[in-house]
N, C-alpha and C. Protein backbone atom coordinates (compact mmCIF):
# COMPACT_ATOMS: atom_id res chain seq x y z
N UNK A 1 38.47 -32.80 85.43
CA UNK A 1 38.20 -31.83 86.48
C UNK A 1 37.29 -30.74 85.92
N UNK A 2 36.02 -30.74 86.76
CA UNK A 2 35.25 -29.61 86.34
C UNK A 2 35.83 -27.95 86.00
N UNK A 3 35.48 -27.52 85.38
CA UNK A 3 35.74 -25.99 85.16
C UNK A 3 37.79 -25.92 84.80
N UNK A 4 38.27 -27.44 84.68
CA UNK A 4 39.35 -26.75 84.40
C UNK A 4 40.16 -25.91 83.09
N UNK A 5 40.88 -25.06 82.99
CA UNK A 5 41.80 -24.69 81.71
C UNK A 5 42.81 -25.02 80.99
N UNK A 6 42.89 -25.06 79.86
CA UNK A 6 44.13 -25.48 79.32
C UNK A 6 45.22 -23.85 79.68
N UNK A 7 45.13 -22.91 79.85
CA UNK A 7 45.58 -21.90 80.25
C UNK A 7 45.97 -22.18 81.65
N UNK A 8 47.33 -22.05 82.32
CA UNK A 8 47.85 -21.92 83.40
C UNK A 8 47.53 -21.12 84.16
N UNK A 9 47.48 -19.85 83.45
CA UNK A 9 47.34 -18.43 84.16
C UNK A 9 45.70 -18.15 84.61
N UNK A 10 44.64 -19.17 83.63
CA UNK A 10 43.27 -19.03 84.09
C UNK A 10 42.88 -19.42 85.32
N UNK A 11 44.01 -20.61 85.25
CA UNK A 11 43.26 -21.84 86.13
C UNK A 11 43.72 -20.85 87.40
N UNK A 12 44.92 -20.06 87.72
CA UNK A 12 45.26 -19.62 89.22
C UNK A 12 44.78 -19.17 89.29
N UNK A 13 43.92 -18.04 88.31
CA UNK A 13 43.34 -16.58 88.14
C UNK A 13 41.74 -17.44 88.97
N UNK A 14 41.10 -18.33 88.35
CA UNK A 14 40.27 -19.08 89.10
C UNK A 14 40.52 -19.45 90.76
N UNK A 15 41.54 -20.00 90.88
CA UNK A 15 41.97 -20.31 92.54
C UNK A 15 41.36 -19.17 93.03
N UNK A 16 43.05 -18.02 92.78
CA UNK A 16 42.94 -16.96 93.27
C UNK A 16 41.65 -16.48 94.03
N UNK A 17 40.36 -16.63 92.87
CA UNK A 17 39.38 -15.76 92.57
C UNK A 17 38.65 -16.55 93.83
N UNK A 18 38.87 -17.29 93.84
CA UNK A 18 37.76 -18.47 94.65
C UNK A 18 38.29 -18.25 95.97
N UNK A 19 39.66 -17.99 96.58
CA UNK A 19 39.72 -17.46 97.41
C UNK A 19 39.91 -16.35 98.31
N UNK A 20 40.16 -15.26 97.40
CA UNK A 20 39.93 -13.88 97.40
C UNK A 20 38.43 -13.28 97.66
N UNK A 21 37.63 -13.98 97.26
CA UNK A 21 36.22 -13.93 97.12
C UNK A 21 35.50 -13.93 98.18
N UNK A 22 36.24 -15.39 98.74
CA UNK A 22 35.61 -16.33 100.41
C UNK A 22 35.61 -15.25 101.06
N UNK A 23 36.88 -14.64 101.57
CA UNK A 23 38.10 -13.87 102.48
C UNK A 23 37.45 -12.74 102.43
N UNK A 24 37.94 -12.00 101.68
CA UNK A 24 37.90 -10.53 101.10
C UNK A 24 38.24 -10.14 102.65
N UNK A 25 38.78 -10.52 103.78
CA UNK A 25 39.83 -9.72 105.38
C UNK A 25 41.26 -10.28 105.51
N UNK A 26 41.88 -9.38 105.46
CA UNK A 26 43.51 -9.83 105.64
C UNK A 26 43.57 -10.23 107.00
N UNK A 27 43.94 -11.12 107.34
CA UNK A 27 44.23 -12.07 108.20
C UNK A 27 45.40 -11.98 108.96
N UNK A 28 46.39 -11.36 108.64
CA UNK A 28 47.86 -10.97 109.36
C UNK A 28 47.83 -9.28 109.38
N UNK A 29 48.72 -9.45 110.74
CA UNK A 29 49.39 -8.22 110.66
C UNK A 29 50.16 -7.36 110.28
N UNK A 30 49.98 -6.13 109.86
CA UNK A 30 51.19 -5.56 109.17
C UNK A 30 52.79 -5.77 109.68
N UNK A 31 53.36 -6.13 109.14
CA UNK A 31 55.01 -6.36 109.53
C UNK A 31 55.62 -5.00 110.08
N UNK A 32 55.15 -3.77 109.29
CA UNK A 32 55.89 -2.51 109.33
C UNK A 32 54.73 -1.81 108.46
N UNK A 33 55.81 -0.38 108.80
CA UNK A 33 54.70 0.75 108.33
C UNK A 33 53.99 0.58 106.87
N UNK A 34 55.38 0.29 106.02
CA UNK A 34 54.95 0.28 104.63
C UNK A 34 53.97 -1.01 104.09
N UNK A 35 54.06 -2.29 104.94
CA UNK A 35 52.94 -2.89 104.34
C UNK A 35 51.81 -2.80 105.22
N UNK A 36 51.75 -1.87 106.18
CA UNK A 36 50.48 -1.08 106.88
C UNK A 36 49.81 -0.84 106.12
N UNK A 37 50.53 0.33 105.39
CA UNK A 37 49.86 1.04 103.94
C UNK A 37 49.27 0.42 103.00
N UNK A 38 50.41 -0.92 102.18
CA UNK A 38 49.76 -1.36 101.30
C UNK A 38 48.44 -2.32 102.05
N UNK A 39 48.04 -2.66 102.83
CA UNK A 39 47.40 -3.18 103.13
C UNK A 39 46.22 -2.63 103.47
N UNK A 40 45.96 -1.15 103.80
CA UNK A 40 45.17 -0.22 103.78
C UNK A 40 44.71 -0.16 102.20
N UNK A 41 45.48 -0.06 101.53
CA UNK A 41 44.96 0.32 99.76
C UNK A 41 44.17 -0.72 99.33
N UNK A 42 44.93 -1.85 99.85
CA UNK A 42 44.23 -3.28 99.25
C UNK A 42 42.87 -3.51 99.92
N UNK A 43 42.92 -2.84 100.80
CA UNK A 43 41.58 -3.11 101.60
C UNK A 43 40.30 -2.18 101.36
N UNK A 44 41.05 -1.08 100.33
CA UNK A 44 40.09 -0.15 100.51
C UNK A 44 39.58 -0.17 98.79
N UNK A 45 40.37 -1.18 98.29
CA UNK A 45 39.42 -1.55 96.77
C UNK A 45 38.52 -1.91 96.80
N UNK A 46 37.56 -1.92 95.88
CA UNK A 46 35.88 -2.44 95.64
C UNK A 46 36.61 -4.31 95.14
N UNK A 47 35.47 -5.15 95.21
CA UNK A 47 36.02 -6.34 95.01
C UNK A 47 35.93 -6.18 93.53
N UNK A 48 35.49 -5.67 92.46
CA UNK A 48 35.77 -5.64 90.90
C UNK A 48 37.36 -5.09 91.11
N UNK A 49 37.98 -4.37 91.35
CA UNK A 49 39.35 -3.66 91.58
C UNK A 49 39.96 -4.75 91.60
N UNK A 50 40.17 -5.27 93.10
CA UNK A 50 40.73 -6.06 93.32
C UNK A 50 41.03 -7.48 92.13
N UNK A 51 39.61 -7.61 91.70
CA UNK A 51 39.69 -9.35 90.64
C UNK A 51 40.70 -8.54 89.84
N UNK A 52 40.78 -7.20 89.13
CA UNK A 52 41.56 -6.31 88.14
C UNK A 52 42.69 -6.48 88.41
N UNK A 53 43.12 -6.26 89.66
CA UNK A 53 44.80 -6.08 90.43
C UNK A 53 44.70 -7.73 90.08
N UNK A 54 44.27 -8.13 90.60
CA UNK A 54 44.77 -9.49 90.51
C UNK A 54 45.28 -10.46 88.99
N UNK A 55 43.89 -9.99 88.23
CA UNK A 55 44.15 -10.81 86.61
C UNK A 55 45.47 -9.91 86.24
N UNK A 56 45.78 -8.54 86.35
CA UNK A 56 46.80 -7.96 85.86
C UNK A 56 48.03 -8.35 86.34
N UNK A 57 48.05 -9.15 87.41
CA UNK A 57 49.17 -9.35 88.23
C UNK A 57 49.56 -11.01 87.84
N UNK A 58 49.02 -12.14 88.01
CA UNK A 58 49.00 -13.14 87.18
C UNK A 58 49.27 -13.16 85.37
């Protein structure tokens, strides 16, 4: 498989990236107030931020 890793955490960090990338619009609605919010923050990162939140979070 092209581009794959022996690292687990690369290869999602890759997914992830590939579809975070496409997207970059949340697609659902907030449930409630508080993931209103987080969903406001997440939206209001630059896409370098976001790849950051993300590799740190994986």
């Amino acid at each position: 498989m092209p581009g794959a890793h022996r690292d687990p955490k690369v290869s999602l960090f890759v997914i992830f990236h590939s579809i975070w990338s496409t997207s970059g619009v949340l697609v659902a609605e907030a449930e409630d107030a508080i993931a209103g919010v987080a969903q406001a923050h997440l939206a209001a990162l630059t896409p370098n931020s976001r790849e950051a939140l993300l590799l740190n979070t994986i």
